[in-house]
PDB file of N, CA and C in Angstrom:
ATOM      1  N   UNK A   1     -52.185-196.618 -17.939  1.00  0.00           N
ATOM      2  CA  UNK A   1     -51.835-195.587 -16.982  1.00  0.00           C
ATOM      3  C   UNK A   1     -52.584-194.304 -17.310  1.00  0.00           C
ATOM      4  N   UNK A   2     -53.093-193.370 -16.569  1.00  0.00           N
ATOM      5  CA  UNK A   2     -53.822-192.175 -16.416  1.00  0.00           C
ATOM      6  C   UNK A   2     -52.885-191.277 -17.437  1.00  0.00           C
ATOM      7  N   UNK A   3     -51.747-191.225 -16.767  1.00  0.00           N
ATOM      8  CA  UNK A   3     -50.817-190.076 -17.402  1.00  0.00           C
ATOM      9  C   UNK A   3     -50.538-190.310 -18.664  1.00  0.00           C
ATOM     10  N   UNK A   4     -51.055-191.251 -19.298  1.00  0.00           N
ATOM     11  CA  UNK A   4     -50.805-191.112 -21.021  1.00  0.00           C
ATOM     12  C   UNK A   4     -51.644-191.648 -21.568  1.00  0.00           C
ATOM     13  N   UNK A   5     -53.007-191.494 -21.033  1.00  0.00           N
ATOM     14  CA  UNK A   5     -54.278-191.730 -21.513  1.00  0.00           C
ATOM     15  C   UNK A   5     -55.070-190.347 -21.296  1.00  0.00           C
ATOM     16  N   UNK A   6     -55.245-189.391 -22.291  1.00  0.00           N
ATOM     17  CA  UNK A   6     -56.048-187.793 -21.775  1.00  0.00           C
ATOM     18  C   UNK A   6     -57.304-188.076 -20.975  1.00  0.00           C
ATOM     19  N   UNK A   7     -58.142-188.823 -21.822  1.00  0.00           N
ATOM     20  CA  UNK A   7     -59.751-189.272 -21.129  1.00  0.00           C
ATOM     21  C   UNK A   7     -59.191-189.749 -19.911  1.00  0.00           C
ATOM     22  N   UNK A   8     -58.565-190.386 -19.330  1.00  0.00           N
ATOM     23  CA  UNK A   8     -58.544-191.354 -17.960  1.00  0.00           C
ATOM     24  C   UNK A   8     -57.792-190.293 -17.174  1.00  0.00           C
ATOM     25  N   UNK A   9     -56.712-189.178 -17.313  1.00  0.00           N
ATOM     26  CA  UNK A   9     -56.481-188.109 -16.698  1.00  0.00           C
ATOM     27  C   UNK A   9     -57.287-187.165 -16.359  1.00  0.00           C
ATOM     28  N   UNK A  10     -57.901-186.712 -16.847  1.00  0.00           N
ATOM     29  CA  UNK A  10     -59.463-185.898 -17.265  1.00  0.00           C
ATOM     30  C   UNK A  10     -60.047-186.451 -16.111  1.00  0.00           C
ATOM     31  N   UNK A  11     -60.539-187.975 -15.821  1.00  0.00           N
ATOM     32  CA  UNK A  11     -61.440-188.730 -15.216  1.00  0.00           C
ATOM     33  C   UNK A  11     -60.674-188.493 -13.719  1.00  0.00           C
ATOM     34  N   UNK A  12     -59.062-189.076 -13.892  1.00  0.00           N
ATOM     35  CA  UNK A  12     -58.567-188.514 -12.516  1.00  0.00           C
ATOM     36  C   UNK A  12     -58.701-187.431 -11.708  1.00  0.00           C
ATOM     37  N   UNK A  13     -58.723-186.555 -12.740  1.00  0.00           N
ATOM     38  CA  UNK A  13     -58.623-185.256 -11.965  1.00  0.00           C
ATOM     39  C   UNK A  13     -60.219-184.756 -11.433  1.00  0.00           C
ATOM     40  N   UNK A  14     -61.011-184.986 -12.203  1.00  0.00           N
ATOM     41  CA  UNK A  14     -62.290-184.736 -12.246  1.00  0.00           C
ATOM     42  C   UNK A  14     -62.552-185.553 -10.715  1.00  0.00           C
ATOM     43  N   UNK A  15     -62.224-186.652 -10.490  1.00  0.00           N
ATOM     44  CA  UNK A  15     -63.020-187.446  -9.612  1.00  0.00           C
ATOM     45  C   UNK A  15     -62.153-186.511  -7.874  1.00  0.00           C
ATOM     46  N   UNK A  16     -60.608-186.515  -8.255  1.00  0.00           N
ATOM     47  CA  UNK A  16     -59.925-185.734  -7.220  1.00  0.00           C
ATOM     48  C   UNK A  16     -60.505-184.257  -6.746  1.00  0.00           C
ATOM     49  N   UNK A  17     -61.370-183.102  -7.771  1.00  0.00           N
ATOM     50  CA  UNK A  17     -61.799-182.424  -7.454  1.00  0.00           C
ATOM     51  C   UNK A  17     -63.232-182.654  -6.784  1.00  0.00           C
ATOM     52  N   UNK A  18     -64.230-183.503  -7.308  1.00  0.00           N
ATOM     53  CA  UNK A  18     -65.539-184.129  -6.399  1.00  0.00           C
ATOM     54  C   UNK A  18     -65.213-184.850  -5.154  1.00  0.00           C
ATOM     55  N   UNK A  19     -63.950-185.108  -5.124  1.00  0.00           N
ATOM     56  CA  UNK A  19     -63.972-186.295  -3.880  1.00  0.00           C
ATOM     57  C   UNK A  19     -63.483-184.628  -2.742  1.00  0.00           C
ATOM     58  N   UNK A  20     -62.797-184.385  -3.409  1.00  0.00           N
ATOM     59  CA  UNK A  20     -61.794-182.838  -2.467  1.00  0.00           C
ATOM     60  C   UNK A  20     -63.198-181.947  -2.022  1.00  0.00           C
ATOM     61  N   UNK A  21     -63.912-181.782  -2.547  1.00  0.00           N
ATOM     62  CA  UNK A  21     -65.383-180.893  -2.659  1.00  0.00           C
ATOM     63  C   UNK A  21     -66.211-181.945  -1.623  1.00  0.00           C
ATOM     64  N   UNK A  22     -66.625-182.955  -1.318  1.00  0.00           N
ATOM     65  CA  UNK A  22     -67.293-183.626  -0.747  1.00  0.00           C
ATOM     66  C   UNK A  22     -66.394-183.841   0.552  1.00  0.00           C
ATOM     67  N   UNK A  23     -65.286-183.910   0.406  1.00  0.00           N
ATOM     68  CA  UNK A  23     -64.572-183.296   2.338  1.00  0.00           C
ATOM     69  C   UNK A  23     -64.710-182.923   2.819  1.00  0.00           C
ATOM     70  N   UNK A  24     -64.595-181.731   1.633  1.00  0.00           N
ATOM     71  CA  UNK A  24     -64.720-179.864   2.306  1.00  0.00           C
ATOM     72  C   UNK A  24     -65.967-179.702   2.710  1.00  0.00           C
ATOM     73  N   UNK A  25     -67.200-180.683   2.304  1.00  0.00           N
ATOM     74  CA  UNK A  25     -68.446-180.354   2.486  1.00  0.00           C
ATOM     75  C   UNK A  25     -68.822-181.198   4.103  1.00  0.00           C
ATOM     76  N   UNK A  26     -68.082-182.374   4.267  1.00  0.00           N
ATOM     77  CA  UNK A  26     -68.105-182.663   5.857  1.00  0.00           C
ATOM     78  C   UNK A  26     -67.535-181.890   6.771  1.00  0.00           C
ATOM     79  N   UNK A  27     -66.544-182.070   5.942  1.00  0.00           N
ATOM     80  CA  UNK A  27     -65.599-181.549   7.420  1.00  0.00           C
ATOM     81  C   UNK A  27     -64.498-180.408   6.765  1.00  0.00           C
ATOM     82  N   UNK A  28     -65.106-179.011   6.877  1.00  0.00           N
ATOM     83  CA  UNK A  28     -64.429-177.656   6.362  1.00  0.00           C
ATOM     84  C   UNK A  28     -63.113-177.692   6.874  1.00  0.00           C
ATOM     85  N   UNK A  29     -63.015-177.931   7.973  1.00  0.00           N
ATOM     86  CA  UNK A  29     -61.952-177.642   8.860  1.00  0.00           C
ATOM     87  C   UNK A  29     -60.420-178.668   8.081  1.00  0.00           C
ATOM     88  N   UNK A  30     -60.747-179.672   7.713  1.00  0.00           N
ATOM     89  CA  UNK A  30     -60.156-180.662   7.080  1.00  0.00           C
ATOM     90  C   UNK A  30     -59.217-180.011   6.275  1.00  0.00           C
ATOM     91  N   UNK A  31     -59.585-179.649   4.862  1.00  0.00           N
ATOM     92  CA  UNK A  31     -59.075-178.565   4.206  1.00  0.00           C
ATOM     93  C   UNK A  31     -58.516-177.255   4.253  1.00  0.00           C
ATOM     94  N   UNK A  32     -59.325-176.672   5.232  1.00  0.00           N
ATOM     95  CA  UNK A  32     -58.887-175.123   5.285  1.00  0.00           C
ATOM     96  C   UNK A  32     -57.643-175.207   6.345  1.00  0.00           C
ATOM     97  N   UNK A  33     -57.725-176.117   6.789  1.00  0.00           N
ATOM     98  CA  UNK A  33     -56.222-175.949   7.741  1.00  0.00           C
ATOM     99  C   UNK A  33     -54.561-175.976   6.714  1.00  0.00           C
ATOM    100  N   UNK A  34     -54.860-176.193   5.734  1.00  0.00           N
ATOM    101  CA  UNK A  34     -53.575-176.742   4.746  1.00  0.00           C
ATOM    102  C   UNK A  34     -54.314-175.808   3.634  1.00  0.00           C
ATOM    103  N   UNK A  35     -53.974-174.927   3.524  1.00  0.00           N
ATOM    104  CA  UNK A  35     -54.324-173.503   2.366  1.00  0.00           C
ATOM    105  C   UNK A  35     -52.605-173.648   1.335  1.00  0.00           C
ATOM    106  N   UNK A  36     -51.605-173.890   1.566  1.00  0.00           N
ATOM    107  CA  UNK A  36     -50.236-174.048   0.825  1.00  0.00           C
ATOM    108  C   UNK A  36     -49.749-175.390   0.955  1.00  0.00           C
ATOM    109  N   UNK A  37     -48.604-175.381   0.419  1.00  0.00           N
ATOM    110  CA  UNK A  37     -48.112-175.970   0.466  1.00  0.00           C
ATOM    111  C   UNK A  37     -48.286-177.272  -0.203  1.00  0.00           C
ATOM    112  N   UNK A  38     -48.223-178.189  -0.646  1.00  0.00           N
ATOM    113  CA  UNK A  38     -48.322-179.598  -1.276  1.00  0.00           C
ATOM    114  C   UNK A  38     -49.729-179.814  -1.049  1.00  0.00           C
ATOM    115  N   UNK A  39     -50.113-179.939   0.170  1.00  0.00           N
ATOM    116  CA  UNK A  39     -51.616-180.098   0.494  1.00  0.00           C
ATOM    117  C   UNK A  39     -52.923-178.905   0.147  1.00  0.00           C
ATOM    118  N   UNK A  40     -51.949-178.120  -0.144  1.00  0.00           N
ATOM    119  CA  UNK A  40     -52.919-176.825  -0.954  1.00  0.00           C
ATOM    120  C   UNK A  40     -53.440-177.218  -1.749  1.00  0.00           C
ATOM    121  N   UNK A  41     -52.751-178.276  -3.034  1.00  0.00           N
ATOM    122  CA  UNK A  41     -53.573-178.530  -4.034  1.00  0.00           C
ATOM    123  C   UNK A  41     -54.932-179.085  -3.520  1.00  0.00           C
ATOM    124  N   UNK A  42     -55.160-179.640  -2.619  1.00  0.00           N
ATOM    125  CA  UNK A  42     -56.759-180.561  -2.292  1.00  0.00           C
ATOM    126  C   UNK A  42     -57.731-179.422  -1.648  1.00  0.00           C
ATOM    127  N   UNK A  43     -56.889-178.134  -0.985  1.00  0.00           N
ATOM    128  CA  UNK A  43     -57.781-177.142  -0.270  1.00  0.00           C
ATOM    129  C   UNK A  43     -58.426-176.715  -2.255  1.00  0.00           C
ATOM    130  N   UNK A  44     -57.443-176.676  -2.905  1.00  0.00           N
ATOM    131  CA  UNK A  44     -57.519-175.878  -4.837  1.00  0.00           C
ATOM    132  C   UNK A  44     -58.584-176.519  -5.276  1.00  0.00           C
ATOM    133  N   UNK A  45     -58.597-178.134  -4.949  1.00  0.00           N
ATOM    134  CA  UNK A  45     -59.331-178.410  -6.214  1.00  0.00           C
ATOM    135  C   UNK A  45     -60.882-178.538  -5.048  1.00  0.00           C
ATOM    136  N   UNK A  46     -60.940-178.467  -4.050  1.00  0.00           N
ATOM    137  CA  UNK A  46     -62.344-178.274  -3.315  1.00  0.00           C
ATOM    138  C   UNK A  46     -62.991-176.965  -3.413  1.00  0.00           C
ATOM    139  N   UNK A  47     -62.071-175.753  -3.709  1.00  0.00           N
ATOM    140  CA  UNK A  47     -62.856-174.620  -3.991  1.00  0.00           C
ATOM    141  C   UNK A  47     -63.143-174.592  -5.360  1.00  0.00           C
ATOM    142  N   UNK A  48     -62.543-175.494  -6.218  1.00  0.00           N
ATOM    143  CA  UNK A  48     -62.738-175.504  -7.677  1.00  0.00           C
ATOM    144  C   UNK A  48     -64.208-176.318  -7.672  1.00  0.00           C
ATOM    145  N   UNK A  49     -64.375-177.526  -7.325  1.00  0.00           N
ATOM    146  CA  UNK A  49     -65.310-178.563  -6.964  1.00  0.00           C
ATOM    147  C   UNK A  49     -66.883-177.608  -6.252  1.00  0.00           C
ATOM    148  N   UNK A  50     -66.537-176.565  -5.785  1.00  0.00           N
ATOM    149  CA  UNK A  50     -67.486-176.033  -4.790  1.00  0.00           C
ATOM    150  C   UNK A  50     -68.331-174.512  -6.049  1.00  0.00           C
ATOM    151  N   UNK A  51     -67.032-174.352  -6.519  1.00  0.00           N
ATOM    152  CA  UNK A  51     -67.649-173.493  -7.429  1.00  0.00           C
ATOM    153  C   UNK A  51     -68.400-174.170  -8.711  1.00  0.00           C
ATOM    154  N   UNK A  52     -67.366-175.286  -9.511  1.00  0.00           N
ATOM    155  CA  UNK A  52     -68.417-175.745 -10.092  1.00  0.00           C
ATOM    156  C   UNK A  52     -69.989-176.759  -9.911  1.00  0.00           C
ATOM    157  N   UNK A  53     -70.277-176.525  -8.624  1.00  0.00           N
ATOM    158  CA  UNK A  53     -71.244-177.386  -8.406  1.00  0.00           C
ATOM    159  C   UNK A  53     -71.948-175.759  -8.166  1.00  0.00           C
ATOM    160  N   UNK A  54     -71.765-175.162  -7.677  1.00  0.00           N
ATOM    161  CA  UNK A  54     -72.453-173.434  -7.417  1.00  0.00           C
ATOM    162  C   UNK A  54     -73.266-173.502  -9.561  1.00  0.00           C
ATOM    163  N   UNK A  55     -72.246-173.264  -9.923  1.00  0.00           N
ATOM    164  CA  UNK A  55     -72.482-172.919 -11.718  1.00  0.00           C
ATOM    165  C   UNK A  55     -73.766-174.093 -11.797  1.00  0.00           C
ATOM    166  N   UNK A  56     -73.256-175.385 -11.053  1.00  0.00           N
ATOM    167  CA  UNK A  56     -74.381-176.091 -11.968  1.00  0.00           C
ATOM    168  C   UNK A  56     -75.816-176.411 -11.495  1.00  0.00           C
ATOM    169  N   UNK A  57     -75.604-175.921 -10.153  1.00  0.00           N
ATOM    170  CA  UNK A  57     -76.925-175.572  -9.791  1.00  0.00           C
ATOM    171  C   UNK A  57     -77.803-174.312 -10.340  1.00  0.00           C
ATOM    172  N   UNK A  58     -76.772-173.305 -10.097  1.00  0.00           N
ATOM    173  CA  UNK A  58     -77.737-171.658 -11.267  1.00  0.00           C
ATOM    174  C   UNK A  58     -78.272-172.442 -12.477  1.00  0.00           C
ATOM    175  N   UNK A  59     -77.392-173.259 -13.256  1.00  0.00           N
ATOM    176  CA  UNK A  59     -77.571-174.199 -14.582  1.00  0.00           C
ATOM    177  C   UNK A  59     -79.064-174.461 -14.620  1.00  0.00           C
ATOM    178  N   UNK A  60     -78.718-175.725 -13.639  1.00  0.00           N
ATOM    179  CA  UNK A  60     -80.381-176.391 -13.717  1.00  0.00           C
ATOM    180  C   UNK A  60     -81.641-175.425 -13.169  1.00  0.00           C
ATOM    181  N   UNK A  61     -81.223-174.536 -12.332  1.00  0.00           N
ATOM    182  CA  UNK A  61     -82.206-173.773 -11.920  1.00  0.00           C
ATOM    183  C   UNK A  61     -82.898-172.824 -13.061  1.00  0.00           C
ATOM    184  N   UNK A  62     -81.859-172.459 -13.448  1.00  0.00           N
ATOM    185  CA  UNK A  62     -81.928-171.607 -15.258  1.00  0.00           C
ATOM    186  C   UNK A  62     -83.708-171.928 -16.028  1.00  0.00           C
ATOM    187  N   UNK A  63     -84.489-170.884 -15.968  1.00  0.00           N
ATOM    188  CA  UNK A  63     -85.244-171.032 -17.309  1.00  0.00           C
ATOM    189  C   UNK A  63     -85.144-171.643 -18.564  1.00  0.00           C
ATOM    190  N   UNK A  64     -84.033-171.317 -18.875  1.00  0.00           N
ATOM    191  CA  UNK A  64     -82.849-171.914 -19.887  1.00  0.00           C
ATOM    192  C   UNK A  64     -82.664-173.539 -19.727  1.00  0.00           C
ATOM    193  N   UNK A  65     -82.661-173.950 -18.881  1.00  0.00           N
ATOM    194  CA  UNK A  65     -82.133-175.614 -18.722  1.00  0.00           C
ATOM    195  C   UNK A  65     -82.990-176.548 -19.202  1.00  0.00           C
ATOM    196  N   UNK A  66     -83.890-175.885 -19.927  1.00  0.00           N
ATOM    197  CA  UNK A  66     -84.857-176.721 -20.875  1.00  0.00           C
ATOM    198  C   UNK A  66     -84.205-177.399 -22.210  1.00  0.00           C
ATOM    199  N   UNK A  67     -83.624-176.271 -22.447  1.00  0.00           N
ATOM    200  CA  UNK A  67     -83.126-175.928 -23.944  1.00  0.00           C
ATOM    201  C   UNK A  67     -81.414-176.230 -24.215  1.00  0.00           C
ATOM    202  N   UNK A  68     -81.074-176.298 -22.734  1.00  0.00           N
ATOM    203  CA  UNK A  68     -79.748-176.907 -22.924  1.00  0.00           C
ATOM    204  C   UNK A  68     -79.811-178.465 -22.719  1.00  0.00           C
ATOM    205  N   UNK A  69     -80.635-179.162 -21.565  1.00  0.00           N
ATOM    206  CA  UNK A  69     -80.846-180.411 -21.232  1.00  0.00           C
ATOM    207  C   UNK A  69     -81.956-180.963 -22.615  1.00  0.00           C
TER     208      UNK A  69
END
């Protein structure tokens, strides 16, 4: 089970924020209609999903991404 395995929770959640982020990226409207409430969490983890894909593009774009990759 996820919930008492950290790595496989980690993996859950991780995949729930990329899948929530790749919605939001078809179809905006999908998400932004449900901002609270229970269904808020999926509008949460698509702006979470949206920002960290923002970070990891500056990342690779980075001068720097030589030296970290």
């Amino acid at each position: 089970s996820a919930i008492f395995n950290f790595q496989s929770l980690l993996t859950v959640i991780l995949l729930l924020i990329c899948t929530c982020a790749y919605i939001r990226s078809l179809a905006p409207s999908l998400l932004d209609k449900n901002k609270t409430g229970l269904l808020g969490i999926f509008w949460k983890c698509a702006r979470i999903g949206n920002s960290f894909f923002f970070s990891f593009k500056i990342l690779k774009i980075s001068p720097f991404s030589s030296i970290i990759y």
